[in-house]
Structure formats: C-alpha cells, structure tokens
C-alpha atoms as a PDB file:
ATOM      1  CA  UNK A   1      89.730  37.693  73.191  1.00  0.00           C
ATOM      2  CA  UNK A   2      90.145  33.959  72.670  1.00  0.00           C
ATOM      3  CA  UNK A   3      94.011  32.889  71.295  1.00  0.00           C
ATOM      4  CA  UNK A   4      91.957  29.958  69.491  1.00  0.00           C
ATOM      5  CA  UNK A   5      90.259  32.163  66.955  1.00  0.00           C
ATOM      6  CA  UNK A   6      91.543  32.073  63.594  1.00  0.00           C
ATOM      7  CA  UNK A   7      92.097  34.787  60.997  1.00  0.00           C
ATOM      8  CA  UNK A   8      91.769  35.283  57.500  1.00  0.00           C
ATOM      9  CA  UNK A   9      95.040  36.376  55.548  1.00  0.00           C
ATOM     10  CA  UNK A  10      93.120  39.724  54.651  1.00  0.00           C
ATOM     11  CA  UNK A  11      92.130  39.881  58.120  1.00  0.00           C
ATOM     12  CA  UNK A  12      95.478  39.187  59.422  1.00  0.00           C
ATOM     13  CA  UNK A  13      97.066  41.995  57.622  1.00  0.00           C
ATOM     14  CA  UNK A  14      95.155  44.310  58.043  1.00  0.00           C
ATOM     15  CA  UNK A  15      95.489  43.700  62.053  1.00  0.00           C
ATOM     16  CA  UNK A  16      99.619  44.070  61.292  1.00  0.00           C
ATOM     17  CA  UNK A  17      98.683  47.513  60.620  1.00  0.00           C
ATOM     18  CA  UNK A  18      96.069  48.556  62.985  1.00  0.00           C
ATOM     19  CA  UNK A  19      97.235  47.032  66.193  1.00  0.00           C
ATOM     20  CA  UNK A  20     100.620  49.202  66.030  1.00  0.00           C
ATOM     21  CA  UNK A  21      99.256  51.903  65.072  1.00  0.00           C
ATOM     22  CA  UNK A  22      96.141  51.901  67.861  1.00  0.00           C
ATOM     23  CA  UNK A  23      98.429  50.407  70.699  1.00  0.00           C
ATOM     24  CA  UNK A  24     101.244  53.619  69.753  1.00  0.00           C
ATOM     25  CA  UNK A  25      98.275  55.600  69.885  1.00  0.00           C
ATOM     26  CA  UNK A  26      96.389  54.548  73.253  1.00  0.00           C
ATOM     27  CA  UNK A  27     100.098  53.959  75.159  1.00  0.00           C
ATOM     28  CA  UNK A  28     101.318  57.385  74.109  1.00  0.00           C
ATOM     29  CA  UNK A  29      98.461  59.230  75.600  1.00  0.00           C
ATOM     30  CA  UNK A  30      99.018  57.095  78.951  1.00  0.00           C
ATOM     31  CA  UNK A  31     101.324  59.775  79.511  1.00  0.00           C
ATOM     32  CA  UNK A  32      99.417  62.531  79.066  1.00  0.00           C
ATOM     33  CA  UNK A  33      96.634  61.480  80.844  1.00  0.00           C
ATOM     34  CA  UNK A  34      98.975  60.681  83.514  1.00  0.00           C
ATOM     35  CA  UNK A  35     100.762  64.607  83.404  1.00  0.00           C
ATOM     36  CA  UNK A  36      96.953  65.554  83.525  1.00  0.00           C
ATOM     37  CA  UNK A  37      95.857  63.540  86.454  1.00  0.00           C
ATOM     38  CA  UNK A  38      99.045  64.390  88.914  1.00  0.00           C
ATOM     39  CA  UNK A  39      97.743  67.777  89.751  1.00  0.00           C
ATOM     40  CA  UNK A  40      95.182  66.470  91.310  1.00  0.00           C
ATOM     41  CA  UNK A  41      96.606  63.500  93.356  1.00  0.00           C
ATOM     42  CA  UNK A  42      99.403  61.758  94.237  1.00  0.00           C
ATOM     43  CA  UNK A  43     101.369  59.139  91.954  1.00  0.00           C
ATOM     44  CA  UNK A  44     100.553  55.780  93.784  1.00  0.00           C
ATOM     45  CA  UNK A  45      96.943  57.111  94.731  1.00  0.00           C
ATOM     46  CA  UNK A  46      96.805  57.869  90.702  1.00  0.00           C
ATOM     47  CA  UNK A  47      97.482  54.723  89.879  1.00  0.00           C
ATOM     48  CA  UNK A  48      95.818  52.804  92.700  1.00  0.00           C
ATOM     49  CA  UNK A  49      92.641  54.487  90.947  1.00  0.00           C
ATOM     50  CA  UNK A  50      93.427  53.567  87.938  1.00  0.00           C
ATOM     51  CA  UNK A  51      94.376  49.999  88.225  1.00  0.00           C
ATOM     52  CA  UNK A  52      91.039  49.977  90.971  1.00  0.00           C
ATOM     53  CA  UNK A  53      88.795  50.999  87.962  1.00  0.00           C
ATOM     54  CA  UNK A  54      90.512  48.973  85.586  1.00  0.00           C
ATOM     55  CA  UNK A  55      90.128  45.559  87.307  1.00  0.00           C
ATOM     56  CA  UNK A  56      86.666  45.784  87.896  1.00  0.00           C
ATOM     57  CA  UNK A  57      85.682  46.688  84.590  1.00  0.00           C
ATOM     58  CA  UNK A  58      87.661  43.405  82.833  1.00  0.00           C
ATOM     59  CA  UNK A  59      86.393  41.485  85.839  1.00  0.00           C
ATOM     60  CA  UNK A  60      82.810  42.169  84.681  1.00  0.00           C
ATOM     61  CA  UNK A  61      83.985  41.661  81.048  1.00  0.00           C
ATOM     62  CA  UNK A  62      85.419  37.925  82.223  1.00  0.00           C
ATOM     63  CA  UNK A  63      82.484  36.863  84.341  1.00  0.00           C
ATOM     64  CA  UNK A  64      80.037  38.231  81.755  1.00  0.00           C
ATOM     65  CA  UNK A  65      81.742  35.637  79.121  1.00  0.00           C
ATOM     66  CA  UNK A  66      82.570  33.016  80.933  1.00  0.00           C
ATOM     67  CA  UNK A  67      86.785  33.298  81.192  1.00  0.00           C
ATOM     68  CA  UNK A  68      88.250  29.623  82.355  1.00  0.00           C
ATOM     69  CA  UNK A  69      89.707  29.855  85.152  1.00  0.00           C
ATOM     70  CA  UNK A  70      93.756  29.649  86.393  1.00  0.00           C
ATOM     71  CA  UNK A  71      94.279  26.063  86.278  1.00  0.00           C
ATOM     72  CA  UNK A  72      96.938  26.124  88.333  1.00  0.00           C
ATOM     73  CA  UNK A  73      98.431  28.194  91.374  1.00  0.00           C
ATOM     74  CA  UNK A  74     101.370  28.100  89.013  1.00  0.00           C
ATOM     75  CA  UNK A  75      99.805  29.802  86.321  1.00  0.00           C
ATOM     76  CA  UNK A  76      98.203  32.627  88.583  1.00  0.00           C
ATOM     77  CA  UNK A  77     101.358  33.124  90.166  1.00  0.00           C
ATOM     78  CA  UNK A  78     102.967  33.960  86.194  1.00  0.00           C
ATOM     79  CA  UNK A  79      99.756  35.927  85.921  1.00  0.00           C
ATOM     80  CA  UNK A  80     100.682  38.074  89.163  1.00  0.00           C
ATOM     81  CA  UNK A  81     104.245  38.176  88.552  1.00  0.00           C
ATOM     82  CA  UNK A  82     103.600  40.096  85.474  1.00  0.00           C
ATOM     83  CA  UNK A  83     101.181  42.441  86.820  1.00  0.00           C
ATOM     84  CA  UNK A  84     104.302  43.421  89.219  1.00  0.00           C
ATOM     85  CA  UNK A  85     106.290  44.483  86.661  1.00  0.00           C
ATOM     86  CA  UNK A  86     104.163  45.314  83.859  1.00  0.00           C
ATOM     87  CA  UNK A  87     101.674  47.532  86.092  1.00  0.00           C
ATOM     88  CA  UNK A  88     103.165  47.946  89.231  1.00  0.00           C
ATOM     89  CA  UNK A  89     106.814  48.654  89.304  1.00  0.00           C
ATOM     90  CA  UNK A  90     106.332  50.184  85.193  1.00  0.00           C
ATOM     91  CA  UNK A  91     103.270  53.036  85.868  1.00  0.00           C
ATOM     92  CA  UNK A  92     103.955  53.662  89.782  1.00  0.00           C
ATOM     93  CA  UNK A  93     107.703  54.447  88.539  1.00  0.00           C
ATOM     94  CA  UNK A  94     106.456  56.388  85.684  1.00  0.00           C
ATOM     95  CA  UNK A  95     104.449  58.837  87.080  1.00  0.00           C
ATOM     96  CA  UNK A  96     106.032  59.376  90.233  1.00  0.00           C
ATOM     97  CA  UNK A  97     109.236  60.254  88.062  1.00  0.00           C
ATOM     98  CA  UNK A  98     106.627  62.564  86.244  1.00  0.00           C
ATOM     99  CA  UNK A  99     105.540  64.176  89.245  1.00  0.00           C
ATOM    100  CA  UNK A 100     109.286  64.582  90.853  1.00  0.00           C
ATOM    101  CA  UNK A 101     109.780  66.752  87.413  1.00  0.00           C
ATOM    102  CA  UNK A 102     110.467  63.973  84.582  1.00  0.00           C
ATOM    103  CA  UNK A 103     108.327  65.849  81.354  1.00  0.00           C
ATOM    104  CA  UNK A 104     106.179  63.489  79.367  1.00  0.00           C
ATOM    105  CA  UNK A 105     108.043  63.701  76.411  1.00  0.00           C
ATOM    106  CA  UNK A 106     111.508  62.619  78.639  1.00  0.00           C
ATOM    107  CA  UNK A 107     109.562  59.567  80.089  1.00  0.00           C
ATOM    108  CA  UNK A 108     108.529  58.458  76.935  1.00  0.00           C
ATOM    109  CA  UNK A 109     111.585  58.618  76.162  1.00  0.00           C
ATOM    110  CA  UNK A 110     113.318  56.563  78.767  1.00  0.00           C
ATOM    111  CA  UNK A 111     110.582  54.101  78.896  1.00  0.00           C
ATOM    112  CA  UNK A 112     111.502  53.807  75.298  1.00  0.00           C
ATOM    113  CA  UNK A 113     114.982  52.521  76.105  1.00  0.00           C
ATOM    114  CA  UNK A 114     113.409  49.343  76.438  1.00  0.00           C
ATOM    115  CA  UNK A 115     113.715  47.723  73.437  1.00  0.00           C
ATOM    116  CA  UNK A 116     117.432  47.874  73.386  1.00  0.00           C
ATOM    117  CA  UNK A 117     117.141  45.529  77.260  1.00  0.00           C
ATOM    118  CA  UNK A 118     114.550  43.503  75.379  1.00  0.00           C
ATOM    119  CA  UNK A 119     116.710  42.934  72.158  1.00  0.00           C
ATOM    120  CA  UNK A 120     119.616  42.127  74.556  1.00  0.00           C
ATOM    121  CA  UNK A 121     118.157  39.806  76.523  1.00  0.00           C
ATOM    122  CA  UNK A 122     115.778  37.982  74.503  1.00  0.00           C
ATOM    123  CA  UNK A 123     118.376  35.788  73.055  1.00  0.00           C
ATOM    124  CA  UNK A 124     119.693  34.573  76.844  1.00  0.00           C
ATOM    125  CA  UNK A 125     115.951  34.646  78.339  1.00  0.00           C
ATOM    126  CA  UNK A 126     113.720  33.906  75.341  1.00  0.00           C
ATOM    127  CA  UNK A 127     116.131  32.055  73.117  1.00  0.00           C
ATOM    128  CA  UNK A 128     114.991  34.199  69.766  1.00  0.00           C
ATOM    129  CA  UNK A 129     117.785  35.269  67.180  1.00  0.00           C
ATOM    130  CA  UNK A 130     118.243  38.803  67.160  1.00  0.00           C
ATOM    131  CA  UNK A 131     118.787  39.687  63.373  1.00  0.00           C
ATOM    132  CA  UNK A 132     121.326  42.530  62.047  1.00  0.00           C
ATOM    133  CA  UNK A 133     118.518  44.312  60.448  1.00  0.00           C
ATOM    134  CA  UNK A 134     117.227  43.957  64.021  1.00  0.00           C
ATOM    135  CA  UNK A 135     120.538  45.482  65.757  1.00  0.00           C
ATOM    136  CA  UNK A 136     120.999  48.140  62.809  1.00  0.00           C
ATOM    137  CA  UNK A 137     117.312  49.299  63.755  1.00  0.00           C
ATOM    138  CA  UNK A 138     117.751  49.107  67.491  1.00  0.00           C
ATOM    139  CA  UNK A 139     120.990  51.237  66.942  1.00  0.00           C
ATOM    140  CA  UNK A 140     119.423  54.019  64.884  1.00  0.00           C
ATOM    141  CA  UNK A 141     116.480  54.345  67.716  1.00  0.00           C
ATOM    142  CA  UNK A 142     119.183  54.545  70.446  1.00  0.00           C
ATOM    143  CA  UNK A 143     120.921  57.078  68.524  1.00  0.00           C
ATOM    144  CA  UNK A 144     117.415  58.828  68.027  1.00  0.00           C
ATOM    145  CA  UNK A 145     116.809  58.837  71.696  1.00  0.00           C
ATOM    146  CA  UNK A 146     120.347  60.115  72.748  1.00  0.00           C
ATOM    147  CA  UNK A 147     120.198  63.443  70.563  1.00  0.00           C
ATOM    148  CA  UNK A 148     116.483  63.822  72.437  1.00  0.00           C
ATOM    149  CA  UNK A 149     118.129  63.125  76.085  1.00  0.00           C
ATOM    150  CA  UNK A 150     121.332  64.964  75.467  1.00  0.00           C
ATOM    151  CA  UNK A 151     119.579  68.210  74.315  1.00  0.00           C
ATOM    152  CA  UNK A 152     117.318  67.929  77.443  1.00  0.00           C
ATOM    153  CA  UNK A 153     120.447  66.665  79.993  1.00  0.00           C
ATOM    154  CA  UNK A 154     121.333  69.637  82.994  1.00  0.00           C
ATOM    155  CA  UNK A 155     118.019  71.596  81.973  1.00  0.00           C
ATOM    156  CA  UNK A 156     117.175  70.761  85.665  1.00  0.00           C
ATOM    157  CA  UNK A 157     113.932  70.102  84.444  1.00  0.00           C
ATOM    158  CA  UNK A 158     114.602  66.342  86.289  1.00  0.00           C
ATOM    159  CA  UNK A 159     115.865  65.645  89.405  1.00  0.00           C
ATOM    160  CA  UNK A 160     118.198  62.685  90.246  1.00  0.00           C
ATOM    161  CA  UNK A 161     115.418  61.224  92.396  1.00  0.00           C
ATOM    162  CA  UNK A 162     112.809  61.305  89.081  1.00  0.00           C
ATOM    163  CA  UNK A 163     115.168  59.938  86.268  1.00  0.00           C
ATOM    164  CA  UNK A 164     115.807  57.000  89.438  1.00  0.00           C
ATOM    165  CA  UNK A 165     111.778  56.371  89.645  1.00  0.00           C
ATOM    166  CA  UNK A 166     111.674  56.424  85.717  1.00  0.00           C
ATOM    167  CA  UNK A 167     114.336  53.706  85.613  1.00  0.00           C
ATOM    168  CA  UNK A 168     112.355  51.724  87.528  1.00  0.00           C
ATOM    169  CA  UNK A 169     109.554  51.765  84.921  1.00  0.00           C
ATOM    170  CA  UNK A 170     111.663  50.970  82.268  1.00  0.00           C
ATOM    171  CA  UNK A 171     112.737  48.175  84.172  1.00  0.00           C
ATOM    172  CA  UNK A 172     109.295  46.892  84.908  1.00  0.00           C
ATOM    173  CA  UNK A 173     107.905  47.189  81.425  1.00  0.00           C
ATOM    174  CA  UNK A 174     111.491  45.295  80.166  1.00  0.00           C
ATOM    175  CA  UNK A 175     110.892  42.586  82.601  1.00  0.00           C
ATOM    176  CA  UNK A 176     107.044  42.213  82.466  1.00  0.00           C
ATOM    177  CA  UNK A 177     107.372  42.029  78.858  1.00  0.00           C
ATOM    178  CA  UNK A 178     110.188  39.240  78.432  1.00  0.00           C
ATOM    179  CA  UNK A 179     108.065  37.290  81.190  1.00  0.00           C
ATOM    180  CA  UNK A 180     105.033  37.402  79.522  1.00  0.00           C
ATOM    181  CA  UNK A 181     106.415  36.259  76.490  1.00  0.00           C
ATOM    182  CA  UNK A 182     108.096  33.481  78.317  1.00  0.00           C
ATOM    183  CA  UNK A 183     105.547  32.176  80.525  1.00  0.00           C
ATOM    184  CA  UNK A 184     102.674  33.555  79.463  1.00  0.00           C
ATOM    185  CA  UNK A 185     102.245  33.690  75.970  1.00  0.00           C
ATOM    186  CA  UNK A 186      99.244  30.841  76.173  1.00  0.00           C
ATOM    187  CA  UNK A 187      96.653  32.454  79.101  1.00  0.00           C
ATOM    188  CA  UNK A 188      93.804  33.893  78.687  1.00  0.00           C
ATOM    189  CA  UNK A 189      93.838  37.758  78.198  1.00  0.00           C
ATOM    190  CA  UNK A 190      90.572  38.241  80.223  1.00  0.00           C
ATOM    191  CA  UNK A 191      91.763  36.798  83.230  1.00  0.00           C
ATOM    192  CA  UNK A 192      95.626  37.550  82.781  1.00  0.00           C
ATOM    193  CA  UNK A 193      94.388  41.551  82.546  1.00  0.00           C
ATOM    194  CA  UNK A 194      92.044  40.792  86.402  1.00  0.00           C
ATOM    195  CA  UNK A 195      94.693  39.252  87.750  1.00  0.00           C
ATOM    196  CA  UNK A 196      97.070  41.514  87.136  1.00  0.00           C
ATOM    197  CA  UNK A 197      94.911  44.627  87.307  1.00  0.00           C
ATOM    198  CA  UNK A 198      93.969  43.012  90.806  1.00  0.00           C
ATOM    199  CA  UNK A 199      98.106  43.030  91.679  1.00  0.00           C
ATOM    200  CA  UNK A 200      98.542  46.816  90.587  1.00  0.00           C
ATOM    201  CA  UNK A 201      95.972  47.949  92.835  1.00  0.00           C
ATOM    202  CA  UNK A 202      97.291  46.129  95.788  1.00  0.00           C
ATOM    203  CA  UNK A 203     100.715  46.857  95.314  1.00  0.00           C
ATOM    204  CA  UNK A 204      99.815  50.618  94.802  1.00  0.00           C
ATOM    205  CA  UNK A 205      96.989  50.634  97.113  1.00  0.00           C
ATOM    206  CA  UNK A 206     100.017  49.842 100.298  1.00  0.00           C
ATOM    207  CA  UNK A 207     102.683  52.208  98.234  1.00  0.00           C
ATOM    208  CA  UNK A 208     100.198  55.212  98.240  1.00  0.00           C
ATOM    209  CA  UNK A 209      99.022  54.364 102.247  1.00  0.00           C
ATOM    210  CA  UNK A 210     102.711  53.943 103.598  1.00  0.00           C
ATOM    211  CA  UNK A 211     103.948  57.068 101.833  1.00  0.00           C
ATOM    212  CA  UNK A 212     101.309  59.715 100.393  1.00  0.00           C
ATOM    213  CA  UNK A 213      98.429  61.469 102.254  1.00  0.00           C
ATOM    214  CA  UNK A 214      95.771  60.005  99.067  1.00  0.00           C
ATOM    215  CA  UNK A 215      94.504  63.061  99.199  1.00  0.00           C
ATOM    216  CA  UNK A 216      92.749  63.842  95.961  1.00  0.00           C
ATOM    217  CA  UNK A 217      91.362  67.020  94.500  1.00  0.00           C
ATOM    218  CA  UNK A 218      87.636  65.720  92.781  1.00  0.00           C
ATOM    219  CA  UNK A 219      87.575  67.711  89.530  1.00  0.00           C
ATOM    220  CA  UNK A 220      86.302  67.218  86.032  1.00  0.00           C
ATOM    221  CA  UNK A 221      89.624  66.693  84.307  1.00  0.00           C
ATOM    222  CA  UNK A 222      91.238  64.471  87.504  1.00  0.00           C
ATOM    223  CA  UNK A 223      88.318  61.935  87.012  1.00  0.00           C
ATOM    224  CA  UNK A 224      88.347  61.759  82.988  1.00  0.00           C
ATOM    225  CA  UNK A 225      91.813  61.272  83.230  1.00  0.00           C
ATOM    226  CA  UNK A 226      91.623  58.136  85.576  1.00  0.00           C
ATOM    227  CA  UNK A 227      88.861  56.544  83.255  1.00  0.00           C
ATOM    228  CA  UNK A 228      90.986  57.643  80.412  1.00  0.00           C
ATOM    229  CA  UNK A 229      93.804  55.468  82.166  1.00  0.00           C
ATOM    230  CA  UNK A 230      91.724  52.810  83.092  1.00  0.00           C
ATOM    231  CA  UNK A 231      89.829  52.073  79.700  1.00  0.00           C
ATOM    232  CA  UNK A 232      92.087  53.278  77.099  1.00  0.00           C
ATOM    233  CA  UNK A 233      95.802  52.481  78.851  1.00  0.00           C
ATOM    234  CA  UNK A 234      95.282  49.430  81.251  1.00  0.00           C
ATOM    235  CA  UNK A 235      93.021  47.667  79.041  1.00  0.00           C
ATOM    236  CA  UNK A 236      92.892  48.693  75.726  1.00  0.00           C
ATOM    237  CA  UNK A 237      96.792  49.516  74.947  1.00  0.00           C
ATOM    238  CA  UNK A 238      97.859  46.686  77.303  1.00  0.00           C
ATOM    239  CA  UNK A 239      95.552  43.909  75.857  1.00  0.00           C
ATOM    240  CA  UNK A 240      96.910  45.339  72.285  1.00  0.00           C
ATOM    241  CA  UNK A 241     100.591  44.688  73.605  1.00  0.00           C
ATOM    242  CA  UNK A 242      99.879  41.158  74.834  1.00  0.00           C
ATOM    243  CA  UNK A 243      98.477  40.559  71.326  1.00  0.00           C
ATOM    244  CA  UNK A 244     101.047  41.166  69.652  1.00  0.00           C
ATOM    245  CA  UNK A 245     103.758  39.800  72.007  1.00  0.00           C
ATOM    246  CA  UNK A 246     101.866  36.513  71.663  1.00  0.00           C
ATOM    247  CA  UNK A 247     101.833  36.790  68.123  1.00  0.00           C
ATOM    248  CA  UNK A 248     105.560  38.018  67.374  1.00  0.00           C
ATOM    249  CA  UNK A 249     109.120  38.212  68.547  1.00  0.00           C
ATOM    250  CA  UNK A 250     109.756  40.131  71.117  1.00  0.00           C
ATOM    251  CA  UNK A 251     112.697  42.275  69.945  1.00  0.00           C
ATOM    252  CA  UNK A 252     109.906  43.295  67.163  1.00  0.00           C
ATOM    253  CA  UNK A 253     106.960  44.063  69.162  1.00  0.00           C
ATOM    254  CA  UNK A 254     109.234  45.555  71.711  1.00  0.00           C
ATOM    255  CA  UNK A 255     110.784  48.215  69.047  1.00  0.00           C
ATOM    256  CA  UNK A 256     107.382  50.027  68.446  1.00  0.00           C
ATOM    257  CA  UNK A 257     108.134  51.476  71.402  1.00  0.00           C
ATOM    258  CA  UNK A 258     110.353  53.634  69.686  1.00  0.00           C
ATOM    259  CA  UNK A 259     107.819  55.592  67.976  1.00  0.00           C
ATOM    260  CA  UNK A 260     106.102  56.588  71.536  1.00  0.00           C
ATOM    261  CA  UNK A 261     108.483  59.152  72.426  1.00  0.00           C
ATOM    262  CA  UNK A 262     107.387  61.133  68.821  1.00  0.00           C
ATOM    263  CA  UNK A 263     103.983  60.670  69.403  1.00  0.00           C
ATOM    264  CA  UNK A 264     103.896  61.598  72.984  1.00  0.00           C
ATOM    265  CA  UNK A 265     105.613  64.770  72.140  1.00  0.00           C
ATOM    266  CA  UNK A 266     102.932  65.675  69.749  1.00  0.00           C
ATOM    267  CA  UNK A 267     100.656  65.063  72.162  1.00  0.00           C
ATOM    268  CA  UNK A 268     102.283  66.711  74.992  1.00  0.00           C
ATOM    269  CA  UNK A 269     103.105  69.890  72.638  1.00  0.00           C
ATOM    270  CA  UNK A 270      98.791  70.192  71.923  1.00  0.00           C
ATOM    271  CA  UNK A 271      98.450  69.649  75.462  1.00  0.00           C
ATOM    272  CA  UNK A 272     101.172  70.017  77.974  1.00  0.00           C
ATOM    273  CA  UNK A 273     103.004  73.144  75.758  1.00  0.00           C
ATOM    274  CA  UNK A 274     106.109  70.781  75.660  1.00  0.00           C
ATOM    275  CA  UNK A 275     107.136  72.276  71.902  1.00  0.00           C
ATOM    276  CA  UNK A 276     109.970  70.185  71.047  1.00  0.00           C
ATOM    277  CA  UNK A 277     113.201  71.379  69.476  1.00  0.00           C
ATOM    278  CA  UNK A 278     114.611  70.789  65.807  1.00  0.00           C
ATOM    279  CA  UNK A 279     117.004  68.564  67.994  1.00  0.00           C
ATOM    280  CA  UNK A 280     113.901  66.758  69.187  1.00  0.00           C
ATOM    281  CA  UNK A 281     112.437  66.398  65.861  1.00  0.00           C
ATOM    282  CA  UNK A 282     115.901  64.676  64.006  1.00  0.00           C
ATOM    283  CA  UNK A 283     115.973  62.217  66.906  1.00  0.00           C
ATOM    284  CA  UNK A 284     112.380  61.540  66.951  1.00  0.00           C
ATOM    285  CA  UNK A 285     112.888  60.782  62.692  1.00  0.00           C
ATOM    286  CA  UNK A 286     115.733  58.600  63.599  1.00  0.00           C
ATOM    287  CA  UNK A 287     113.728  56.641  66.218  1.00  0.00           C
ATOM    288  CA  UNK A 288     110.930  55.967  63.654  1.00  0.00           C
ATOM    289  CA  UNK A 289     113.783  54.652  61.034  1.00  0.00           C
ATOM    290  CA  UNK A 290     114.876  52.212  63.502  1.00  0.00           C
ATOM    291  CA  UNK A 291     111.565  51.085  63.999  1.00  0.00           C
ATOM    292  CA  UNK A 292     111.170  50.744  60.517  1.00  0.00           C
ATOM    293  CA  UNK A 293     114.764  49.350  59.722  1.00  0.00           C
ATOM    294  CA  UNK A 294     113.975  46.878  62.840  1.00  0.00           C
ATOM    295  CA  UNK A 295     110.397  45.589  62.085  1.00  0.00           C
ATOM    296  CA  UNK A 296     111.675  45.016  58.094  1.00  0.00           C
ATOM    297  CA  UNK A 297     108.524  46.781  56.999  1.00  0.00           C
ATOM    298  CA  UNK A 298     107.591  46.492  53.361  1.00  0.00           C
END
C-alpha cells in the first residue's frame, strides 16, 4: 500500500493493464450490488452499512501494519474532505437516485459524465494540459453517452427527483476526484480509506436517521450485497482509483469511467434483465473509442 515502493518496468506494465481493467470491473458491479441491496433497505441506511463495514475492516488492515499517522489536522481535514465527496455526496446520491427509479445502466451512465467536468476543470484546478487526442476522446464518449440517454429520455423510467440525486453523485465523484489529486496525491492509502470510510458513515449514518425509518429486511442476498459493497467497492475499486490518480493525469484516469456504463449494462442485463438496445450498444462502442482515443493506448 506504501507510495514508496518501487516497480519493475515489467511490473509496471503489466499493472497499466490490470488496474483498469480490475477497478472497471469492481466499480461497475457497485451498481449492481447497490440495485440488489435497495430492496431490502433504504439508500442512506445502505450505505451507512456499507461505509460502517468498510471502515472497520481497513481500520484493522492499518493498525495491523502499522499506518503513520495524519501529521497534521490539515492533512486529516483533506483526508475528510474527500470522503465527503468521494463517498458521501457520490454513493448516497447514487443509490437514492437508483431507488427513486434511476436503472443501473442510466446511473452508470450519468456518473460517467464525469470525465468531461474532470477534463474541463483540471486545467483551472489541477493545472494539467488537456491534449486534443484528449478532447477528441472525451468528445466521442459524450457522444456515446448521449445516444444511450436520449434513447432512454421520457421512458418515465426516472423521475425528476432521481436524475437530481444522481447529479449529485456525479458531482461528488468529479469533485472528490480533482481534490484528491490536488491535495492528496502523497497520503497514505490505509489511513486516507479510515478516514474517509469513517466520514461516509457519519454523514450517512445522520442522512438515513433524519429522513428514513432504517428499517432493513435481514436476508441472504441484502447482507452479501453490503459485504460485496464494502470489500469489493469501498476498498478494493476505490484504493484501485487512488492508485492510479496518484500515478496519472487526471483527465486519463478519469476517462475509464467511460467504459462503466458498458460494463454495468452487461452486468445489469445477467442480473437486473436491463437488455440494452442496438441504440445502447453503438453508444456503449463509441464510449469505449473515446476511452481508447483519450488514454492514447498502443
């Protein structure tokens, strides 16, 4: 987990494969596991669970190896900061916009807007040079993601009040992710993920007391798909991200995000019977060219 170990070049490349490919994999099923989980409890009490399970786990993790500490107040306070967005504001928008309606697919989807906010603001925010390739390959996802939107716009499968709940995770993720890279590029992972894991479950711990019933239905599939959440979403696919945000632009390690709304339609088609249309499928293939176009793979 420590930034100060050093690869090998074969090493190195072969992690420029497998950490985009596991973190697409291990985000993307965030959002079935999330679809799964909301029949059985409410959004905030969801999450509450999650983020509850999560932090305790990495907790253990950074005691058991000895983690430095925050140095500073000013360094936990970028630590919690982060959690807000990242965690709070991105998964307590995203699945109570599932749960007022949004389908998994569509939230991937709109969550996958955010590389176009990242690309535009990274230049005024993080001061990195946005390259044409990069624009060309931002444009072809946004066109991707429009044809998927459009086809799915006055369905009524959304209502006003979920697409509003959704924008709020894309904000979250846009902002916790141009933060991080900002101000937080140097912590340690271990106690960056407690701290912020420790944030989430406050901050949906007060949303789900104020304004759900926490009520929650104790089956089989509600509790693997809270551990699901916890291990595979909130620590795996999140410590993947902050990898690679540490290691790369963020424009580039913001545009994988354009191959989550393919994936998570796969998914959600084995699992949620969301079969997606040949619409669906031309702007999922244009999404994964601007990826491609975007990243400059060779």
């Amino acid at each position: 987990m420590s930034s100060s170990i050093t690869m090998s070049p074969s090493e190195s490349k072969t992690e420029r494969l497998t950490l985009p490919l596991s973190f697409i994999v291990l985000w993307s099923s965030g959002y079935i596991g999330g679809a799964i989980g909301l029949h059985y409890a409410e959004p905030f009490t969801m999450t509450f669970l999650r983020f509850l399970l999560a932090g305790v786990v990495i907790l253990f993790f950074a005691l058991a190896t000895d983690a430095p500490a925050p140095k500073t107040w000013s360094v936990l306070g970028h630590m919690a900061v982060v959690g807000l967005f990242m965690q709070a504001l991105q998964f307590g928008g995203l699945y109570s916009g599932m749960r007022h309606g949004v389908p998994a697919g569509q939230s991937a989807l709109i969550v996958g807007m955010m590389p176009i906010l990242v690309a535009l603001l990274a230049g005024h925010v993080l001061g990195e040079r946005v390259t044409w390739k990069q624009w060309c390959g931002l444009a072809l996802g946004l066109l991707g993601i429009s044809l998927v939107v459009s086809d799915r716009l006055g369905s009524g499968l959304a209502a006003l009040t979920g697409y509003g709940y959704t924008a709020v995770a894309l904000l979250g993720i846009t902002a916790g992710t141009l933060y991080q890279k900002k101000f937080c590029s140097g912590f340690d992972l271990r106690i960056t993920g407690c701290v912020q894991m420790l944030v989430g479950t406050l901050a949906m711990f007060f949303a789900a007391y104020f304004t759900e019933t926490m009520s929650i239905h104790w089956t089989a599939a509600f509790v693997g798909s809270v551990v699901w959440l916890a291990l595979m979403n909130s620590i795996g696919a999140l410590m993947l991200l902050y990898l690679m945000i540490r290691r790369g632009q963020a424009t580039k390690v913001a545009s994988l995000f354009y191959l989550i709304p393919p994936v998570t339609q796969i998914m959600a088609s084995a699992t949620l019977g969301e079969i997606p249309t040949a619409t669906h499928i031309a702007g999922f293939a244009l999404a994964a060219a601007g990826v491609y176009v975007s990243n400059n793979i060779r």
